[in-house]
N, C-alpha and C. Protein backbone atom coordinates (compact mmCIF):
# COMPACT_ATOMS: atom_id res chain seq x y z
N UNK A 1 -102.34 17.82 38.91
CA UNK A 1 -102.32 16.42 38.51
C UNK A 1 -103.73 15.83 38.60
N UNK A 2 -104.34 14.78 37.38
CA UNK A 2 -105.18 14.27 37.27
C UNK A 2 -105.31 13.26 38.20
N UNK A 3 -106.53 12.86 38.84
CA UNK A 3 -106.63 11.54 39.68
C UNK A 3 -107.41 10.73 39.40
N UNK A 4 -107.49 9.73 39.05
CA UNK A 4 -108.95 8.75 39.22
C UNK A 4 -108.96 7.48 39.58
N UNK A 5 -110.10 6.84 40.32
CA UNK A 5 -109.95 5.66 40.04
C UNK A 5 -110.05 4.61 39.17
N UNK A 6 -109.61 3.46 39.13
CA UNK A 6 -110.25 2.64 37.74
C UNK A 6 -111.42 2.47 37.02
N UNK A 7 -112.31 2.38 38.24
CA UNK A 7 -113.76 2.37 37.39
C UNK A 7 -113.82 3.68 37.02
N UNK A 8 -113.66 4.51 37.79
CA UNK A 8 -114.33 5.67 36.96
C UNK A 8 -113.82 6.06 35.72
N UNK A 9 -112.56 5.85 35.31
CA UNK A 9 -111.50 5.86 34.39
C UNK A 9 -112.51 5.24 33.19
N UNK A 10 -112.58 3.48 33.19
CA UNK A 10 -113.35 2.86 32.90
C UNK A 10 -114.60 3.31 31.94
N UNK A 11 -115.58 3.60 32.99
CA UNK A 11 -116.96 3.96 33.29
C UNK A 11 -117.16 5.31 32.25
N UNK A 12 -116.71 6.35 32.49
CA UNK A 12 -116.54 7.27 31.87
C UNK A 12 -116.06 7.35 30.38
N UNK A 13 -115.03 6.09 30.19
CA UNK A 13 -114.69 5.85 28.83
C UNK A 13 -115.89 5.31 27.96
N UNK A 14 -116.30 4.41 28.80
CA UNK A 14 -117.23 3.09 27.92
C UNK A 14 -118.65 4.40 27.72
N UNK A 15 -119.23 5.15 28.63
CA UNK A 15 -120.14 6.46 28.51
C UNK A 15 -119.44 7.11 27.21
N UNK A 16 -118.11 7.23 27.12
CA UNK A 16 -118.15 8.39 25.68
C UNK A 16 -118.15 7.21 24.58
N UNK A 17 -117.87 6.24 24.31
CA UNK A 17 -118.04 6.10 23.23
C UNK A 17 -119.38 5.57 22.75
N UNK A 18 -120.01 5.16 23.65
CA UNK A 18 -121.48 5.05 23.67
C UNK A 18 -122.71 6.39 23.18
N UNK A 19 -121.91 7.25 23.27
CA UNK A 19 -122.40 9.00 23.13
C UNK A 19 -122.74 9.13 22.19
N UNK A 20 -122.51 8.84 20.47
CA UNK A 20 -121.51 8.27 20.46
C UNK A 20 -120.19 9.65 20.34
N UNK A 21 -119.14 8.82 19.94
CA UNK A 21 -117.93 10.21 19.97
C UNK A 21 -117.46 10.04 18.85
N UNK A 22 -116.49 11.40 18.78
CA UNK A 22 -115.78 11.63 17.40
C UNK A 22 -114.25 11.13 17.77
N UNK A 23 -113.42 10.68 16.78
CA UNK A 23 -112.42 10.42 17.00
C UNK A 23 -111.74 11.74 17.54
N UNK A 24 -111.44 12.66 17.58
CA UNK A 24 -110.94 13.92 18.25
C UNK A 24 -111.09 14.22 19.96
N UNK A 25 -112.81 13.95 19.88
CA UNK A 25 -113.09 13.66 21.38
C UNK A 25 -112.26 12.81 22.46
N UNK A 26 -112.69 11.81 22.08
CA UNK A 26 -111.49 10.04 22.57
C UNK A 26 -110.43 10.49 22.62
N UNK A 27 -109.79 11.19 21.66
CA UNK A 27 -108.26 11.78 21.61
C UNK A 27 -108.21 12.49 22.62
N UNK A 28 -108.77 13.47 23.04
CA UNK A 28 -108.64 14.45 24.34
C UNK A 28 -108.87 14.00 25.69
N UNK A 29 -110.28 12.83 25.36
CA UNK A 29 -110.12 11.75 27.15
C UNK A 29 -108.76 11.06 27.30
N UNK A 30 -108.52 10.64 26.41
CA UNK A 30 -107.01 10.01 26.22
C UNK A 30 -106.28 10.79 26.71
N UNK A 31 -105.89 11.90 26.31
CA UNK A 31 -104.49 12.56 26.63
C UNK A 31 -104.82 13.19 28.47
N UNK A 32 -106.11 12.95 28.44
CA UNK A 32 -106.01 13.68 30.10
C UNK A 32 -106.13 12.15 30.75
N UNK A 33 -106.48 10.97 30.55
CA UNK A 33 -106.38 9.34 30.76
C UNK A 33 -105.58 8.70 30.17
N UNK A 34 -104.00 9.09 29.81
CA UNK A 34 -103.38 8.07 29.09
C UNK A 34 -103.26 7.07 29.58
N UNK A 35 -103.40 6.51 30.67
CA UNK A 35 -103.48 4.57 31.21
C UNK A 35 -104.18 3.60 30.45
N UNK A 36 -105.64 4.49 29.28
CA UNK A 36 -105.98 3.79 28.72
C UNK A 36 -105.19 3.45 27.43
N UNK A 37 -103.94 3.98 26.94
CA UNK A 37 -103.01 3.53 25.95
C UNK A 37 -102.65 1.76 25.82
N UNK A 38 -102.43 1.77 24.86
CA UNK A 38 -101.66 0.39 25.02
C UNK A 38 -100.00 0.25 25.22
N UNK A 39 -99.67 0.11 26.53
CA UNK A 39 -98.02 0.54 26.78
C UNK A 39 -97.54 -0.52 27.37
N UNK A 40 -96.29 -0.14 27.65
CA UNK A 40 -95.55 -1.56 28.38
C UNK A 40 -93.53 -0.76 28.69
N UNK A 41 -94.37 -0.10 30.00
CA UNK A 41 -93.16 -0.05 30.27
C UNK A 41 -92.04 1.61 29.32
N UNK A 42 -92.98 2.49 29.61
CA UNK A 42 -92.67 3.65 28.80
C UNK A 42 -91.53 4.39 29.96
N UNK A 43 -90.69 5.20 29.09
CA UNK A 43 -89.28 5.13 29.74
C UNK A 43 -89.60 6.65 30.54
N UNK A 44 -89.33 7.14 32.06
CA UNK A 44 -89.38 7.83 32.63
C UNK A 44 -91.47 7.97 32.75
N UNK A 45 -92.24 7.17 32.48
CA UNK A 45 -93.63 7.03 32.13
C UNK A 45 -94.17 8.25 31.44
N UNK A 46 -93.57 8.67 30.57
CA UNK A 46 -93.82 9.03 29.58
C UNK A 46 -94.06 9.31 28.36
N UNK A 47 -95.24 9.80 27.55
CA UNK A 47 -95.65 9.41 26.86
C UNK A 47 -95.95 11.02 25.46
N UNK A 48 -95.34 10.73 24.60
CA UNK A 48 -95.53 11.66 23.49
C UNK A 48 -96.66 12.05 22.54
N UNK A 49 -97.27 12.92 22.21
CA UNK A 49 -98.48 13.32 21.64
C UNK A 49 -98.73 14.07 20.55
N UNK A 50 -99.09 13.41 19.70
CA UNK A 50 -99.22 14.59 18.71
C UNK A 50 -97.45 14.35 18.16
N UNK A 51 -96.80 13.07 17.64
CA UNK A 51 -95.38 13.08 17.57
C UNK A 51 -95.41 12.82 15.94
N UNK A 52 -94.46 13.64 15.45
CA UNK A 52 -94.31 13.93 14.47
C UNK A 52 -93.35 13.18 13.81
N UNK A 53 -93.71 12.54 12.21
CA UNK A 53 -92.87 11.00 11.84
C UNK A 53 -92.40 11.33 10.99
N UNK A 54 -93.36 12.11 9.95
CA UNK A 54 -92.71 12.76 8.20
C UNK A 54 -93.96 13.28 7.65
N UNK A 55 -93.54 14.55 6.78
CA UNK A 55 -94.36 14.79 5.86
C UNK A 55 -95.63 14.94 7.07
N UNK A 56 -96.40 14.61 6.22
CA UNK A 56 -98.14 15.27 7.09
C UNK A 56 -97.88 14.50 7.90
N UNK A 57 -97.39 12.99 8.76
CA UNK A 57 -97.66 11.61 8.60
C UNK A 57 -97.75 12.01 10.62
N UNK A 58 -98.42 11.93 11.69
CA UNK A 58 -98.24 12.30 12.86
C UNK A 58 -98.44 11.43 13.56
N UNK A 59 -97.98 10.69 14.68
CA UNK A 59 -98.74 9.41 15.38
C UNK A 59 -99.59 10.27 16.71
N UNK A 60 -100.51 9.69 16.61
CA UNK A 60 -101.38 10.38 17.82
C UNK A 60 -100.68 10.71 19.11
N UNK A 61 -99.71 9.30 19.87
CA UNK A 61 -99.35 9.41 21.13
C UNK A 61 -97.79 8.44 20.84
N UNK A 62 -96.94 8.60 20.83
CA UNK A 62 -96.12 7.70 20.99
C UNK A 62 -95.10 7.43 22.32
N UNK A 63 -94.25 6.29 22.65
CA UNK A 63 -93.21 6.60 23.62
C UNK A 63 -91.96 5.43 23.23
N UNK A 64 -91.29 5.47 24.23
CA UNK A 64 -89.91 4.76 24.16
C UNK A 64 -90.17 3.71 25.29
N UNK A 65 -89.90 2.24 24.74
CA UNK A 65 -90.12 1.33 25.89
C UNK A 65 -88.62 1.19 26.68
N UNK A 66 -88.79 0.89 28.28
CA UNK A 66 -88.06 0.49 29.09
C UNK A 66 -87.31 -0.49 29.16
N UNK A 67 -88.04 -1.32 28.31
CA UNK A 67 -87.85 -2.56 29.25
C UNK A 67 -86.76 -3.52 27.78
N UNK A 68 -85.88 -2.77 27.06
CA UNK A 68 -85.73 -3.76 25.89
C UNK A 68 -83.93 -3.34 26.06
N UNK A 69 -83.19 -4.17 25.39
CA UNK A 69 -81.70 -3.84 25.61
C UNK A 69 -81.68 -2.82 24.67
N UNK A 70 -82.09 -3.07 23.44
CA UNK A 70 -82.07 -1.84 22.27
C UNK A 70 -83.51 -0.47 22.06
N UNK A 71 -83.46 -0.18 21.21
CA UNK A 71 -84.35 1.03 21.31
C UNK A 71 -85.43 0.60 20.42
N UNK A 72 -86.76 0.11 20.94
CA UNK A 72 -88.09 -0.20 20.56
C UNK A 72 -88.90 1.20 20.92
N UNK A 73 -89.87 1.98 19.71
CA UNK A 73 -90.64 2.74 20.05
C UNK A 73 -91.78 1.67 19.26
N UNK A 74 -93.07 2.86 20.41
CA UNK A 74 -94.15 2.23 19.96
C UNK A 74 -95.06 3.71 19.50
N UNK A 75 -95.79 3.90 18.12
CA UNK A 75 -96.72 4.81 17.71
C UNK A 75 -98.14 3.85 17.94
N UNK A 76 -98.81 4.74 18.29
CA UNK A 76 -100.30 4.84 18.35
C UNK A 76 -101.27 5.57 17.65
N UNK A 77 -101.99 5.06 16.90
CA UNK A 77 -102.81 5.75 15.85
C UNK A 77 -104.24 5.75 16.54
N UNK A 78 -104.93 6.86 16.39
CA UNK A 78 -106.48 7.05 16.88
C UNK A 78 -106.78 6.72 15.96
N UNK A 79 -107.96 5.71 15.96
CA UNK A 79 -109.02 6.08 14.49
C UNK A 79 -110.60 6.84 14.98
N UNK A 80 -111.50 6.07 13.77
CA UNK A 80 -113.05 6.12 14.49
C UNK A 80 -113.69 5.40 15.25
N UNK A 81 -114.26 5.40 16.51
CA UNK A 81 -114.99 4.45 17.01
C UNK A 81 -115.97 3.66 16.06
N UNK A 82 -116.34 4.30 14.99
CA UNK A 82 -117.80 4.32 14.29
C UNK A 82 -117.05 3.69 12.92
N UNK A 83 -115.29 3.33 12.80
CA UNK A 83 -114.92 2.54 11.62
C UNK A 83 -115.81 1.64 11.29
N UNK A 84 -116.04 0.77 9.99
CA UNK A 84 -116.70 -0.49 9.67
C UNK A 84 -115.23 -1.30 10.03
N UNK A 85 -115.29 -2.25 10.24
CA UNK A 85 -114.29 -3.13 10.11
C UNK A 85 -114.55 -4.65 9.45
N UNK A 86 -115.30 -5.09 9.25
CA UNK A 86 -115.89 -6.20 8.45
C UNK A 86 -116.64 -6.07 7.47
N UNK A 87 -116.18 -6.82 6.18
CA UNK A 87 -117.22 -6.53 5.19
C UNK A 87 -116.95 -7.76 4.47
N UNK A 88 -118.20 -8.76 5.27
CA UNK A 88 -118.72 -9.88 5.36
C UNK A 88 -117.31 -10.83 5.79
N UNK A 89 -117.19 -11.60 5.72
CA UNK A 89 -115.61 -12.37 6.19
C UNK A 89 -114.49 -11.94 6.13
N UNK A 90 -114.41 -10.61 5.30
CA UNK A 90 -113.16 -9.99 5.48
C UNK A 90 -112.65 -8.73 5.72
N UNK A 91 -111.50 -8.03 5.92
CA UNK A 91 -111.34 -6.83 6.30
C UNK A 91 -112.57 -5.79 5.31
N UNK A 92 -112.91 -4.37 6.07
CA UNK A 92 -113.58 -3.60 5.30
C UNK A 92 -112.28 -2.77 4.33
N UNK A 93 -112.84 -2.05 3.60
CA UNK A 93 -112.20 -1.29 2.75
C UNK A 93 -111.52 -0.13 4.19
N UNK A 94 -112.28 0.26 5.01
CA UNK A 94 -111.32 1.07 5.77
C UNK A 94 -110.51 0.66 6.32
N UNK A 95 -110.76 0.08 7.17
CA UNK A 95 -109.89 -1.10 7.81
C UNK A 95 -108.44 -1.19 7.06
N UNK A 96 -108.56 -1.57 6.02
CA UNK A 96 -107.36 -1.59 5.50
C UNK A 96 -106.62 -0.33 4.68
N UNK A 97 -107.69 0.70 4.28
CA UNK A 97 -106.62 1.78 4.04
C UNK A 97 -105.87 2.62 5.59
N UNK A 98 -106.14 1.89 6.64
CA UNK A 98 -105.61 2.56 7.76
C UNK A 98 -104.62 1.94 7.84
N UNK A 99 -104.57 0.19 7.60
CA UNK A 99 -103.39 -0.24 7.86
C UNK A 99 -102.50 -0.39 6.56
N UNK A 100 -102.74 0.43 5.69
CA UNK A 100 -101.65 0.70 4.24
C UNK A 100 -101.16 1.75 4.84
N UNK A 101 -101.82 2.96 5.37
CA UNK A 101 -100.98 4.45 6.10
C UNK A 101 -100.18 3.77 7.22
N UNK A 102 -100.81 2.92 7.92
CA UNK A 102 -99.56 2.49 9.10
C UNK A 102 -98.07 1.26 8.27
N UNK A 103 -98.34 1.00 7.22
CA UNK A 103 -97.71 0.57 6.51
C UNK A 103 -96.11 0.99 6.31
N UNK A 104 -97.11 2.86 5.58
CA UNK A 104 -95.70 3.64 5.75
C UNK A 104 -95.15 4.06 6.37
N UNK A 105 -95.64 4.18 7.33
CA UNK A 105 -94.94 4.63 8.94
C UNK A 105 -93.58 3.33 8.94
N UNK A 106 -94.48 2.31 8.91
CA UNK A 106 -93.27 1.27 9.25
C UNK A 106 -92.00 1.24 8.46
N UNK A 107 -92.28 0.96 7.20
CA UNK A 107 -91.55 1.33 5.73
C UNK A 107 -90.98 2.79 5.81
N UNK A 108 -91.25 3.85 6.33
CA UNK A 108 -90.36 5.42 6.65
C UNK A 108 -89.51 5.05 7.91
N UNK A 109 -90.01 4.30 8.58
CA UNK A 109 -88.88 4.00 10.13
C UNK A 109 -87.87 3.11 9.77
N UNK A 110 -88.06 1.77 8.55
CA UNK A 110 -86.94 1.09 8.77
C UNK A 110 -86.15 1.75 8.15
N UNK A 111 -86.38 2.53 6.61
CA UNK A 111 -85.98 3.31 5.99
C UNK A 111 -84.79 4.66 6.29
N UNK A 112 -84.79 5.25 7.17
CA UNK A 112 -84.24 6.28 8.05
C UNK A 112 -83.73 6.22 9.43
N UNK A 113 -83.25 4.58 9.49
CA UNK A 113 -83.04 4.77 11.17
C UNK A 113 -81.79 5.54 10.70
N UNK A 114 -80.98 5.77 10.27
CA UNK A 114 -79.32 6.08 9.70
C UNK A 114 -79.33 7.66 10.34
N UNK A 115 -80.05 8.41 9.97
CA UNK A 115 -80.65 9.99 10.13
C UNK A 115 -81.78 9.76 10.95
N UNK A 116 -82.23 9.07 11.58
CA UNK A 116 -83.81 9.04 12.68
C UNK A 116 -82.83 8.75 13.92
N UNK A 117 -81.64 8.60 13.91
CA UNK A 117 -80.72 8.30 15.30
C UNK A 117 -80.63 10.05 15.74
N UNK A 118 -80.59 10.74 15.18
CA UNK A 118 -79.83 12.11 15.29
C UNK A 118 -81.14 12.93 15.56
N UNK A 119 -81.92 12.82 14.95
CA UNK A 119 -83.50 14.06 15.12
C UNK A 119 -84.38 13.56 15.51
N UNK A 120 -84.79 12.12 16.49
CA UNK A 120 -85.66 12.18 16.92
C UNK A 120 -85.55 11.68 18.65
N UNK A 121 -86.82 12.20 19.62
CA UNK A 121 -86.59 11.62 20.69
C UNK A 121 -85.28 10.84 21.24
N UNK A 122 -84.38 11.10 22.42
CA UNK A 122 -83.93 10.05 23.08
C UNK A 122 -83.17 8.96 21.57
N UNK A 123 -82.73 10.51 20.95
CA UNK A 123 -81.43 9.64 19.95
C UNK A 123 -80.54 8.82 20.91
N UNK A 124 -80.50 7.81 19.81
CA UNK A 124 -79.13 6.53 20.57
C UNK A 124 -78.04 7.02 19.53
N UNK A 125 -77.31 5.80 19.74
CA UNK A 125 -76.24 5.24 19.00
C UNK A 125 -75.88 4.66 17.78
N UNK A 126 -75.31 4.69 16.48
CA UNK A 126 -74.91 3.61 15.63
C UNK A 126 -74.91 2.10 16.43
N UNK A 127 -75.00 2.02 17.50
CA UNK A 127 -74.83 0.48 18.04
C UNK A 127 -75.83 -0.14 18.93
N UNK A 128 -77.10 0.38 18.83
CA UNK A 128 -77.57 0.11 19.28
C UNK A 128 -79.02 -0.24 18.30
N UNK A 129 -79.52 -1.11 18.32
CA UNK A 129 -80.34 -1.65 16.85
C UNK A 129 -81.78 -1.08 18.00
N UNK A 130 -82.65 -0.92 16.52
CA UNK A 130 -83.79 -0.12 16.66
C UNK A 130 -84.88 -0.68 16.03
N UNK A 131 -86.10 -0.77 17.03
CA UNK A 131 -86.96 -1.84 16.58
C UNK A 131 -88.59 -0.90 16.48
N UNK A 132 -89.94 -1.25 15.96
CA UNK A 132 -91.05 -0.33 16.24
C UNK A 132 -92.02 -1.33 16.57
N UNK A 133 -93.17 -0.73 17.37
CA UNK A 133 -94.56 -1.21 17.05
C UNK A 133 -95.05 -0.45 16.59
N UNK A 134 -96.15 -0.41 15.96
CA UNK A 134 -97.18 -0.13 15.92
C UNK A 134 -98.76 -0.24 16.08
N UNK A 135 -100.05 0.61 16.83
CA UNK A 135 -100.90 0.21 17.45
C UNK A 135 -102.15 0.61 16.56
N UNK A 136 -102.74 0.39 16.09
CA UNK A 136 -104.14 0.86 15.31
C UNK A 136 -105.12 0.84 16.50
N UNK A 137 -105.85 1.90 16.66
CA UNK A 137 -106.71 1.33 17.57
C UNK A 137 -108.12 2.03 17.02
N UNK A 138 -109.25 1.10 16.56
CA UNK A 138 -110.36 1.81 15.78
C UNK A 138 -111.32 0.33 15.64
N UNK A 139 -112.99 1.34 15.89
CA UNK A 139 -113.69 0.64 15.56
C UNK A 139 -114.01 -0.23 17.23
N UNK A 140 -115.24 -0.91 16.92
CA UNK A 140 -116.01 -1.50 18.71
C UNK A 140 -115.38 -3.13 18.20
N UNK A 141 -115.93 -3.46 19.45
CA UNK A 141 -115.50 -5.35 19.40
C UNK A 141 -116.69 -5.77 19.02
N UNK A 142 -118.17 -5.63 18.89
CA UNK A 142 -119.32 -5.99 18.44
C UNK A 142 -118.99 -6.30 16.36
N UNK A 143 -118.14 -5.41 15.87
CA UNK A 143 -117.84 -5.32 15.02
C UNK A 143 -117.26 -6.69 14.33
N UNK A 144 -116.47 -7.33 15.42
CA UNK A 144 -115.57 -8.67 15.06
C UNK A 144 -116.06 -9.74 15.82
N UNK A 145 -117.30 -9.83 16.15
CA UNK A 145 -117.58 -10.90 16.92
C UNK A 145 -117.79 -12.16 16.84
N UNK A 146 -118.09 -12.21 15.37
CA UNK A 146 -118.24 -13.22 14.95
C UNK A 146 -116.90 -13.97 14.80
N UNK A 147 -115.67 -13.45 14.67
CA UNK A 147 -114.51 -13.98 14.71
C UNK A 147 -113.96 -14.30 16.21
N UNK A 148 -114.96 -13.69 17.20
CA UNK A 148 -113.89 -13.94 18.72
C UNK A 148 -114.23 -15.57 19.08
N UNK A 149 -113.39 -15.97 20.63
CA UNK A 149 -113.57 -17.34 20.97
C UNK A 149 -113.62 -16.96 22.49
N UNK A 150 -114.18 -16.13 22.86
CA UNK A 150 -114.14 -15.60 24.24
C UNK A 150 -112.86 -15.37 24.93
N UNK A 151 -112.02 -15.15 24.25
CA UNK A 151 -110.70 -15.17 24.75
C UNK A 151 -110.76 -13.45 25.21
N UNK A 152 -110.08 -12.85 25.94
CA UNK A 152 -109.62 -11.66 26.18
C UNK A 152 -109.48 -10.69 25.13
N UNK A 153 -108.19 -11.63 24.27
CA UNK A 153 -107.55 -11.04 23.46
C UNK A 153 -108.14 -11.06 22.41
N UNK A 154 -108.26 -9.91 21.33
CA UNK A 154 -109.22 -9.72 20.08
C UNK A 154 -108.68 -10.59 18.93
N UNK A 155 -109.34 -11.02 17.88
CA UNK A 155 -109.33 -11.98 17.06
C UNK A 155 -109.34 -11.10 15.62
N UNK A 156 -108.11 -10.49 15.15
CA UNK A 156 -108.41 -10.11 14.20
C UNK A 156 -107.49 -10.88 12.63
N UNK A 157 -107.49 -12.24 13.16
CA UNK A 157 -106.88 -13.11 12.07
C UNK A 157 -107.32 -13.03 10.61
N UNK A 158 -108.68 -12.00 10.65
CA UNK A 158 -109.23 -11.71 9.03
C UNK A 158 -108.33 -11.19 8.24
N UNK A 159 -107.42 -10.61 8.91
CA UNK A 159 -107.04 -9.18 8.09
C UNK A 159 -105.98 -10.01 7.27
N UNK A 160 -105.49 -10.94 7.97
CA UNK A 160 -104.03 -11.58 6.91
C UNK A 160 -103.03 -10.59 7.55
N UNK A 161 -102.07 -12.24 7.87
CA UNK A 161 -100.41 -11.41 8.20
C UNK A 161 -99.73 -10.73 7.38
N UNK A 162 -100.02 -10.51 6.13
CA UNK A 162 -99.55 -9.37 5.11
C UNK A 162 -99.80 -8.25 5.21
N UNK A 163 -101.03 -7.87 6.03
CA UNK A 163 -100.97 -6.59 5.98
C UNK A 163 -101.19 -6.15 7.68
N UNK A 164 -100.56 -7.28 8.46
CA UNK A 164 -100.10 -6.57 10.00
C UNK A 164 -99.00 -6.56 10.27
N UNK A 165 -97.69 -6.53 9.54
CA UNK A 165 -96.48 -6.89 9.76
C UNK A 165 -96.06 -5.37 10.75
N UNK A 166 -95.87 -6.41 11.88
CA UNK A 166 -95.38 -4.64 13.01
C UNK A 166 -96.45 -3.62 13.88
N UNK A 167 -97.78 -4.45 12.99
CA UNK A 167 -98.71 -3.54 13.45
C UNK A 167 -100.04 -4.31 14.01
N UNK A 168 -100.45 -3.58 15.01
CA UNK A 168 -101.40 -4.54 16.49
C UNK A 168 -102.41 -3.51 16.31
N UNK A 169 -103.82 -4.45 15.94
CA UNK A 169 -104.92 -3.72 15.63
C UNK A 169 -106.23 -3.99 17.00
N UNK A 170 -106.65 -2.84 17.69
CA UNK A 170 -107.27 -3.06 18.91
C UNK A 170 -108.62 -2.38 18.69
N UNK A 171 -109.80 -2.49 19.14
CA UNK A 171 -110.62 -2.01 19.14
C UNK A 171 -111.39 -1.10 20.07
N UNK A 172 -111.73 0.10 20.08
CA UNK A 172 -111.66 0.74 21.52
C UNK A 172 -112.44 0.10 22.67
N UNK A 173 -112.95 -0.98 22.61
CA UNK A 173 -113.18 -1.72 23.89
C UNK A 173 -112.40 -2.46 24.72
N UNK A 174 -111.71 -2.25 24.28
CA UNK A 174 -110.03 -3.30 24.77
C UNK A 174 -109.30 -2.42 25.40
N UNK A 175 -109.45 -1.04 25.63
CA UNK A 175 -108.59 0.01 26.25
C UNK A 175 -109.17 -0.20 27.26
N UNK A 176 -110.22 -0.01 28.34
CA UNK A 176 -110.45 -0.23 29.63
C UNK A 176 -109.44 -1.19 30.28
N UNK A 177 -109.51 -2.19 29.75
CA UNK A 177 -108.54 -3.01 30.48
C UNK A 177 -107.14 -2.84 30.65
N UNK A 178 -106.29 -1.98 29.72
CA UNK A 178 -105.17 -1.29 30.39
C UNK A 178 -104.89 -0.54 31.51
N UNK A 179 -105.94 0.12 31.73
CA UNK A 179 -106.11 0.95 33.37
C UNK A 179 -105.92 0.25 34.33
N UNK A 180 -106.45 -1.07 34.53
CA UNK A 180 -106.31 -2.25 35.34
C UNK A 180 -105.41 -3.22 35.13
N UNK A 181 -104.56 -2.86 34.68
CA UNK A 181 -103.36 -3.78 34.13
C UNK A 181 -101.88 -3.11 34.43
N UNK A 182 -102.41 -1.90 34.27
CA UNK A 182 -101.30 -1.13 34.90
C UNK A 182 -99.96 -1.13 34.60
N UNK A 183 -99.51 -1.67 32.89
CA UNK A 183 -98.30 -1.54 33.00
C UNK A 183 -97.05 -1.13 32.80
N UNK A 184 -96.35 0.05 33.51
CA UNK A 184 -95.91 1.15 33.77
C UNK A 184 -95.55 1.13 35.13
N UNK A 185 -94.57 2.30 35.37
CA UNK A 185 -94.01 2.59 37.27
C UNK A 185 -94.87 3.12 37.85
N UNK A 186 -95.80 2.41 38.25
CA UNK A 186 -96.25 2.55 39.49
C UNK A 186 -96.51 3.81 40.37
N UNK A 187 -94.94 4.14 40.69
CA UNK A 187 -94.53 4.90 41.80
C UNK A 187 -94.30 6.18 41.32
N UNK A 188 -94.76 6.24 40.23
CA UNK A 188 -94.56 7.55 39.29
C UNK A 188 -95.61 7.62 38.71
N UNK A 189 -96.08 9.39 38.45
CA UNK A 189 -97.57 9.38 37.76
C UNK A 189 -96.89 9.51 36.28
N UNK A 190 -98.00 8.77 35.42
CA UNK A 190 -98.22 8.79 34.30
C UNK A 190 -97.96 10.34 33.67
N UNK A 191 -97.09 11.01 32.73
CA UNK A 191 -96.80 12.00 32.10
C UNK A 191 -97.23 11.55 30.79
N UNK A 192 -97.55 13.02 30.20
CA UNK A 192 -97.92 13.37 28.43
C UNK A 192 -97.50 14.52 28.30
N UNK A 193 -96.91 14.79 26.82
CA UNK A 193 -96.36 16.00 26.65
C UNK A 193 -96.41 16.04 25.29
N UNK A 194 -95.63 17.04 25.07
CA UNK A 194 -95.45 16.73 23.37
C UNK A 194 -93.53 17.31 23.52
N UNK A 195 -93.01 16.52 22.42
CA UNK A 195 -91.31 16.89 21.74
C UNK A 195 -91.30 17.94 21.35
N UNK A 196 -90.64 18.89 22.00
CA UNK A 196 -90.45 20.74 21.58
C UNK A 196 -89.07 20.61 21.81
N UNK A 197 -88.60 21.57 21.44
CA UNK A 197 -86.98 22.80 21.17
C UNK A 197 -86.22 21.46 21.54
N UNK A 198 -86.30 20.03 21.35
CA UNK A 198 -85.06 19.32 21.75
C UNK A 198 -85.40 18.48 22.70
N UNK A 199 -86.71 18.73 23.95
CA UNK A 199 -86.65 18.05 24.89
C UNK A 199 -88.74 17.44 25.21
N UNK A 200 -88.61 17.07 25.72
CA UNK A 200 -89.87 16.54 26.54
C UNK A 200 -90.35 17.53 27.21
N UNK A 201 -91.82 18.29 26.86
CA UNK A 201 -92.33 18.98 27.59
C UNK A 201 -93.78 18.37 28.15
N UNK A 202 -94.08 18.40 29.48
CA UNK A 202 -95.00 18.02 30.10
C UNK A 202 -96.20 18.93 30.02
N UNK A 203 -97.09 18.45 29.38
CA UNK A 203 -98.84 19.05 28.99
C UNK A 203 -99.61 18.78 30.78
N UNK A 204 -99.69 17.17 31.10
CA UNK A 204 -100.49 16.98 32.40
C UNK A 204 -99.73 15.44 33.03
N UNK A 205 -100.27 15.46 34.26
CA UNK A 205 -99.82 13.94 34.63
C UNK A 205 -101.45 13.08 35.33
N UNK A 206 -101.27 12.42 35.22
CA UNK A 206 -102.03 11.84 35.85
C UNK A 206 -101.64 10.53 36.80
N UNK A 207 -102.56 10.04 37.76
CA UNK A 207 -102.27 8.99 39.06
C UNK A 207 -103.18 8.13 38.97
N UNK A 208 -103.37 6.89 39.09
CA UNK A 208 -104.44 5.80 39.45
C UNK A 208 -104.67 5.93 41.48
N UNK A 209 -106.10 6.33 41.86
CA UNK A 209 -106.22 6.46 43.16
C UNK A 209 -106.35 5.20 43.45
N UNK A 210 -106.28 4.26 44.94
CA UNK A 210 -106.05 2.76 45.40
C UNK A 210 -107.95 3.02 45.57
């Protein structure tokens, strides 16, 4: 089992993308640091990798939230640290062909819950209604600055609610602060795995040290 503390968690993140890194890289600190995910409450604290949606279509890390009466999953998409995301007042051209691919993700999930009850993860029920997020996470906060108000939370009101419906766009500077936010059981280390033969197989775990 992995250990660290926050800063170093932190510290070590904000060092790779400064390096600078490839989106593949980040992907691999990630999966041995998943605290830096954006989660809330992932069911048994675990977390899926490399999860498979349709066709080529893969979400980097996904899981099943805890905390809802019905069945909410959340996918997570890696991008590039090194995305453009502004091009001049409004979204860049990448920017938005990432969130047309997370588009169909959304549009293939509402599409198939009927048959997505039976073959995927922690199948439910006909009676139990089924909801998604989705997380983009690409590109620095220097990128959108001109749009922030010092608030915490990132300001990406450029893009237009037409093309975020379902989907929460973060920039990899905003992941540090999940490590310190902590929110997940506690009393249980953080698991990653990937969905094989039917069940949840565990790759590594990791612990936040006090």
């Amino acid at each position: 089992m992995d250990t660290a503390t926050v800063n170093e968690i932190q510290q070590r993140f904000h060092k790779l993308l400064d390096s600078p890194a490839s989106r593949d890289t980040v992907i691999d600190y990630i999966s041995r640091w998943p605290a830096l995910l954006p989660m809330w409450s992932p069911r048994n604290n675990e977390l899926i990798r490399k999860l498979h949606l349709f066709d080529s279509e893969t979400a980097d890390f996904g899981y099943h939230r805890d905390d809802t009466t019905g069945e909410l999953w959340r996918f997570i998409y890696i991008g590039e640290p090194n995305t453009p995301l502004v091009d001049g007042k409004q979204a860049s051209s990448e920017l938005l062909h990432l969130l047309q691919k997370l588009g169909r993700w959304r549009d293939w999930f509402r599409q198939q819950l009927e048959s997505y009850n039976h073959q995927f993860p922690f199948a439910g029920n006909e009676f139990v209604s089924y909801d998604l997020e989705i997380y983009l996470v690409v590109g620095r906060r220097s990128e959108i600055e001109q749009f922030q108000d010092n608030s915490r939370c990132e300001n990406f009101s450029f893009i237009g609610n037409a093309n975020r419906e379902c989907i929460h766009v973060l920039t990899f500077d905003q992941l540090p602060l999940n490590v310190s936010d902590r929110h997940w059981y506690k009393d249980l280390p953080l698991r990653i795995g990937q969905y094989r033969d039917g069940g949840f197989n565990v790759d590594s775990e990791m612990r936040i040290q006090p």
